[in-house]
C-alpha atoms as a PDB file:
ATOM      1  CA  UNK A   1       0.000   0.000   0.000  1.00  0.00           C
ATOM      2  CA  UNK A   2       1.074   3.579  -0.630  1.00  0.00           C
ATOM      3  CA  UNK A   3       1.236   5.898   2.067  1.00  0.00           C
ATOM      4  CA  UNK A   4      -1.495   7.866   0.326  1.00  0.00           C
ATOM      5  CA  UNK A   5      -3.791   4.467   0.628  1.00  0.00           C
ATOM      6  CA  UNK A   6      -2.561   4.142   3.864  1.00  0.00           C
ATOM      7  CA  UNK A   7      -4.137   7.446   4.441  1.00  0.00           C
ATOM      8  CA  UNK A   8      -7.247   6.870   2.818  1.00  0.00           C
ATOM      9  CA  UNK A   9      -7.564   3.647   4.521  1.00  0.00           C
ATOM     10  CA  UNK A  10      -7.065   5.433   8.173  1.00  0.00           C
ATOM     11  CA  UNK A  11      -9.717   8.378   6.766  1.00  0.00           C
ATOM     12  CA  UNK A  12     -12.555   5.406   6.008  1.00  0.00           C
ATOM     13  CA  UNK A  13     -11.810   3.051   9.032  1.00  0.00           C
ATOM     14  CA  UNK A  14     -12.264   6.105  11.252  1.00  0.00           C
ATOM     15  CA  UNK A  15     -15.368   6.906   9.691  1.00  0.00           C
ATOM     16  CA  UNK A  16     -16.611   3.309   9.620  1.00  0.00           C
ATOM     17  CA  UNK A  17     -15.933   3.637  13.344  1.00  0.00           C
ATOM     18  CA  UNK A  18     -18.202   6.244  13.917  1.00  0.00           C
ATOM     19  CA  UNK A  19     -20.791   5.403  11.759  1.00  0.00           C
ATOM     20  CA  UNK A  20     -20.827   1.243  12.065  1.00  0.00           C
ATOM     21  CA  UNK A  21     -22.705   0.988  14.943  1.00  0.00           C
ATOM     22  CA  UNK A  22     -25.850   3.141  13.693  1.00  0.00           C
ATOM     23  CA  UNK A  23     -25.693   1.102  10.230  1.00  0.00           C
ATOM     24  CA  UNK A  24     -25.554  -2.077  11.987  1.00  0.00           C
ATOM     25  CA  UNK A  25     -28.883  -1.584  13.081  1.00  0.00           C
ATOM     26  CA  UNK A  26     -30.293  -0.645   9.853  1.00  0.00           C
ATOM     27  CA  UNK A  27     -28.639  -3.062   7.478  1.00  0.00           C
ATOM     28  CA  UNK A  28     -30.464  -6.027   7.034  1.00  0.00           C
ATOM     29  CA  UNK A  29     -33.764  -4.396   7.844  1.00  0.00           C
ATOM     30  CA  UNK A  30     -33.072  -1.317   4.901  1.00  0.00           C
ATOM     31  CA  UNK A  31     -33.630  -2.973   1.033  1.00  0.00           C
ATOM     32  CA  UNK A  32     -30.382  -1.678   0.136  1.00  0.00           C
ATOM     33  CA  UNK A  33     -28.303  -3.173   2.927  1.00  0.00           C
ATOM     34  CA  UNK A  34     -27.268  -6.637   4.840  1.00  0.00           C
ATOM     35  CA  UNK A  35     -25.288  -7.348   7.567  1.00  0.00           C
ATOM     36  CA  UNK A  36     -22.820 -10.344   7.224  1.00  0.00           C
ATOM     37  CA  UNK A  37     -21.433 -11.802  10.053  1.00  0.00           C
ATOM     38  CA  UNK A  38     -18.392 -13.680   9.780  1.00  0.00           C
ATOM     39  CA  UNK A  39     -16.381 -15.698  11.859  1.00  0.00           C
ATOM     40  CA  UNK A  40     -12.626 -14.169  13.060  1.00  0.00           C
ATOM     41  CA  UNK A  41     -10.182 -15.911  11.834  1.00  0.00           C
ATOM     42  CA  UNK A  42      -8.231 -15.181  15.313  1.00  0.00           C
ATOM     43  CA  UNK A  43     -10.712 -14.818  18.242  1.00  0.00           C
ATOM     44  CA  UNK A  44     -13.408 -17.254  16.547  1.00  0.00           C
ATOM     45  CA  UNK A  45     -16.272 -14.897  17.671  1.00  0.00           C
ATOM     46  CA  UNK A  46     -19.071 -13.774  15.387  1.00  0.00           C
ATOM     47  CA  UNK A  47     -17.943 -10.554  13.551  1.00  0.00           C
ATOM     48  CA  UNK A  48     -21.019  -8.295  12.161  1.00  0.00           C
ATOM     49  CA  UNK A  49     -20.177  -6.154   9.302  1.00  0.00           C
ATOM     50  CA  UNK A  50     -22.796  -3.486   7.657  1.00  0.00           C
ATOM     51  CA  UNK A  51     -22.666  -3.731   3.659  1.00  0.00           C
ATOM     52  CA  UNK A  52     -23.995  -2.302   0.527  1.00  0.00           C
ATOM     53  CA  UNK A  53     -26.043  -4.978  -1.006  1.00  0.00           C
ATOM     54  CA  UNK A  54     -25.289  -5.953  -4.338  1.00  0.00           C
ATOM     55  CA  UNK A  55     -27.423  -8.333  -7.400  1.00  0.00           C
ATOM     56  CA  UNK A  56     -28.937 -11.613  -6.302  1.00  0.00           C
ATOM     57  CA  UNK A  57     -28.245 -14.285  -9.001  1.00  0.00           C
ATOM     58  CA  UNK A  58     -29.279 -17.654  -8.545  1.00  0.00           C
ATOM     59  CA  UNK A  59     -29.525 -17.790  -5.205  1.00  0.00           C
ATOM     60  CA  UNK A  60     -26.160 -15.816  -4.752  1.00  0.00           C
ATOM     61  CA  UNK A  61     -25.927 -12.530  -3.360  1.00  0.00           C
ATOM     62  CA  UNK A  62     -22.793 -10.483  -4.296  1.00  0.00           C
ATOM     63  CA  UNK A  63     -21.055  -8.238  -2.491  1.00  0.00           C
ATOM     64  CA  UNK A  64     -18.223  -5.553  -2.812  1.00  0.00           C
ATOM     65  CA  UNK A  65     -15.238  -5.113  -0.707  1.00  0.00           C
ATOM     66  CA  UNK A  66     -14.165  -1.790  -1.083  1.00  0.00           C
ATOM     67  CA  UNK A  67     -10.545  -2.280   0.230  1.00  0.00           C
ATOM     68  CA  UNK A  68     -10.304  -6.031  -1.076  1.00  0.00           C
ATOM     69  CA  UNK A  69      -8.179  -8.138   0.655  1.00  0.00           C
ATOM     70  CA  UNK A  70      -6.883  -5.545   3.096  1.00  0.00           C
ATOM     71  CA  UNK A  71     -10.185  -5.412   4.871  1.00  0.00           C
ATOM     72  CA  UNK A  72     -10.653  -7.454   7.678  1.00  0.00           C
ATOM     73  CA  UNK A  73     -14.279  -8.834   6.980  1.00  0.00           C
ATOM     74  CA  UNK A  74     -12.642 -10.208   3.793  1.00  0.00           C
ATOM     75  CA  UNK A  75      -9.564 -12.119   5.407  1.00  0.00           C
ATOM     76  CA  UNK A  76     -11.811 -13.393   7.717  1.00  0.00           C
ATOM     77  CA  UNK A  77     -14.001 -14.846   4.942  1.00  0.00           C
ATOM     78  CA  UNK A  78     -11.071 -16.880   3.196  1.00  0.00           C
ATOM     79  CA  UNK A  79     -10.166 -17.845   6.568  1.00  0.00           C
ATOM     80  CA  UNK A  80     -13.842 -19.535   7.665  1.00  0.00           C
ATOM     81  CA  UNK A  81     -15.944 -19.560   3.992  1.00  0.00           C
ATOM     82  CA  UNK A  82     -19.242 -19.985   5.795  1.00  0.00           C
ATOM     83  CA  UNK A  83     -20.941 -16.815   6.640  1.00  0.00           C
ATOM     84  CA  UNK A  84     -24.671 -15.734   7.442  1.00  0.00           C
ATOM     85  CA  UNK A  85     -26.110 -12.818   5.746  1.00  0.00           C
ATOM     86  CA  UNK A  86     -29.029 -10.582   7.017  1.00  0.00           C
ATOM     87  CA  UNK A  87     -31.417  -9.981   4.054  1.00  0.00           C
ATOM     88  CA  UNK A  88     -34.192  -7.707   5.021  1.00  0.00           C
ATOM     89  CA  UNK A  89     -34.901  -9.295   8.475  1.00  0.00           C
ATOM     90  CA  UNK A  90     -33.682 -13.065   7.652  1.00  0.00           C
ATOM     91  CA  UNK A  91     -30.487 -14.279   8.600  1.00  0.00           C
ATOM     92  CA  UNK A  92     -29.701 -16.613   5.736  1.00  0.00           C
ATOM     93  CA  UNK A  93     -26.282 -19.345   5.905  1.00  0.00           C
ATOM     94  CA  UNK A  94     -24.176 -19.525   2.965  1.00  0.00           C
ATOM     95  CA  UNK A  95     -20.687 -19.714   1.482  1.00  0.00           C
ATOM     96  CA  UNK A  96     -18.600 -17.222   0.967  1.00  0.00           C
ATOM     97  CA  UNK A  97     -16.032 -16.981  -2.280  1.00  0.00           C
ATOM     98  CA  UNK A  98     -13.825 -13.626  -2.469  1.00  0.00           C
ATOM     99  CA  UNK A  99     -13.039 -12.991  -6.352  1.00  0.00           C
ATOM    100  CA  UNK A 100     -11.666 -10.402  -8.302  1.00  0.00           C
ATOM    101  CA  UNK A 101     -13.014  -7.099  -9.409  1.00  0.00           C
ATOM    102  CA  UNK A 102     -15.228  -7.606 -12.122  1.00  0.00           C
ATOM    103  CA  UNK A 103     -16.935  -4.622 -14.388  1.00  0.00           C
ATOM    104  CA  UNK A 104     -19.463  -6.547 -15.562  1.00  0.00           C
ATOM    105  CA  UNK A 105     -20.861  -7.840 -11.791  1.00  0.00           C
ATOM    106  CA  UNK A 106     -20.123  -4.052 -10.545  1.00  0.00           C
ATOM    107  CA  UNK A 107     -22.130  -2.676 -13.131  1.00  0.00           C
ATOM    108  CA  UNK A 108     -25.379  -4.693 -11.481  1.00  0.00           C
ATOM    109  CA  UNK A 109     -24.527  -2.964  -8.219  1.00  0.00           C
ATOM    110  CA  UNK A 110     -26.695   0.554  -6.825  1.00  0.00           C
ATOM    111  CA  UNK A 111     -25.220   3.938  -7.269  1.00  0.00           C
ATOM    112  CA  UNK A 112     -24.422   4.035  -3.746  1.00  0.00           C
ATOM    113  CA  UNK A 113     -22.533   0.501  -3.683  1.00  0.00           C
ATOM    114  CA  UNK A 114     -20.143   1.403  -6.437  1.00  0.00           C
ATOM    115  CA  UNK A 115     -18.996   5.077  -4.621  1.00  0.00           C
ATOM    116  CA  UNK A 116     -17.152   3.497  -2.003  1.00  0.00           C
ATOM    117  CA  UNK A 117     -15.115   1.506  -4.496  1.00  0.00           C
ATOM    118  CA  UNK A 118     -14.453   4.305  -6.515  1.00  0.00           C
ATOM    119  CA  UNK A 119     -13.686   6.709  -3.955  1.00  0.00           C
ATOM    120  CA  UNK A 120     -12.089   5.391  -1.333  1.00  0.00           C
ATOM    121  CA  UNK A 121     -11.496   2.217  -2.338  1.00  0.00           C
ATOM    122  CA  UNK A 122      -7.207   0.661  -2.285  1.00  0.00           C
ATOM    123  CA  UNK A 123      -7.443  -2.738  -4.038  1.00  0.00           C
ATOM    124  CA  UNK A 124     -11.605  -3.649  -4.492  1.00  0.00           C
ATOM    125  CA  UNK A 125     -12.909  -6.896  -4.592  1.00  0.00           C
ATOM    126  CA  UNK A 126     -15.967  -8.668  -5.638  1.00  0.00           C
ATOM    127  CA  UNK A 127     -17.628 -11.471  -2.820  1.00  0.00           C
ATOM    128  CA  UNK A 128     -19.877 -14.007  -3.735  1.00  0.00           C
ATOM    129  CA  UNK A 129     -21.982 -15.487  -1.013  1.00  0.00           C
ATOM    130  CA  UNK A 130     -23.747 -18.902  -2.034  1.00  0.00           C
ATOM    131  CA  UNK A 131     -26.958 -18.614   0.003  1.00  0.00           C
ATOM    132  CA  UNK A 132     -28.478 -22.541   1.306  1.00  0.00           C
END
């Protein structure tokens, strides 16, 4: 990472700090939001993470990970695959794959999903979760 991503990175985990807890709350419940709650890949407790929600394509939901494989939600995922994912209420079980950035899947993602990866975003990745 440059130190200028290194700076950008600081900027957005600062203001995920702040704002996290409120959008914890929401996601899941808003249309445009899930939680998805991961396992850590050190402590082994349930980690809850507030994301844009992305296309649903045969009973996949995708997801975006603005900072790729530098974010912690993501390590955790290739660490322990399975997940659950709050979809408007439901907590749902499913796999998660991390894959690379892909146009095409982006392109099926809100306004609002694709800012973060533009704007603030070091190395983005795309995540597939495989919902059972």
């Amino acid at each position: 990472m440059t130190p200028f991503q290194r700076f950008c990175r600081a900027c957005a985990m600062l203001f995920w700090r702040v704002t996290n807890p409120a959008a914890r709350r929401l996601a899941g419940i808003a249309p445009f939001w899930v939680v998805l709650e991961t396992t850590g890949r050190r402590t082994g407790k349930a980690r809850q993470t507030p994301l844009a929600r992305g296309p649903q394509h045969g009973g996949a939901t995708w997801l975006i990970a603005v900072h790729g494989r530098h974010s912690t939600w993501v390590r955790n995922v290739e660490s322990r695959p399975h997940v659950r994912i709050r979809i408007r209420g439901r907590w749902l079980a499913g796999t998660a794959t991390v894959l690379p950035w892909d146009e095409s899947v982006a392109r099926g993602f809100n306004r609002y999903a694709r800012l973060g990866s533009t704007t603030l975003g070091i190395d983005p990745a795309l995540v597939r979760v495989e919902l059972r």
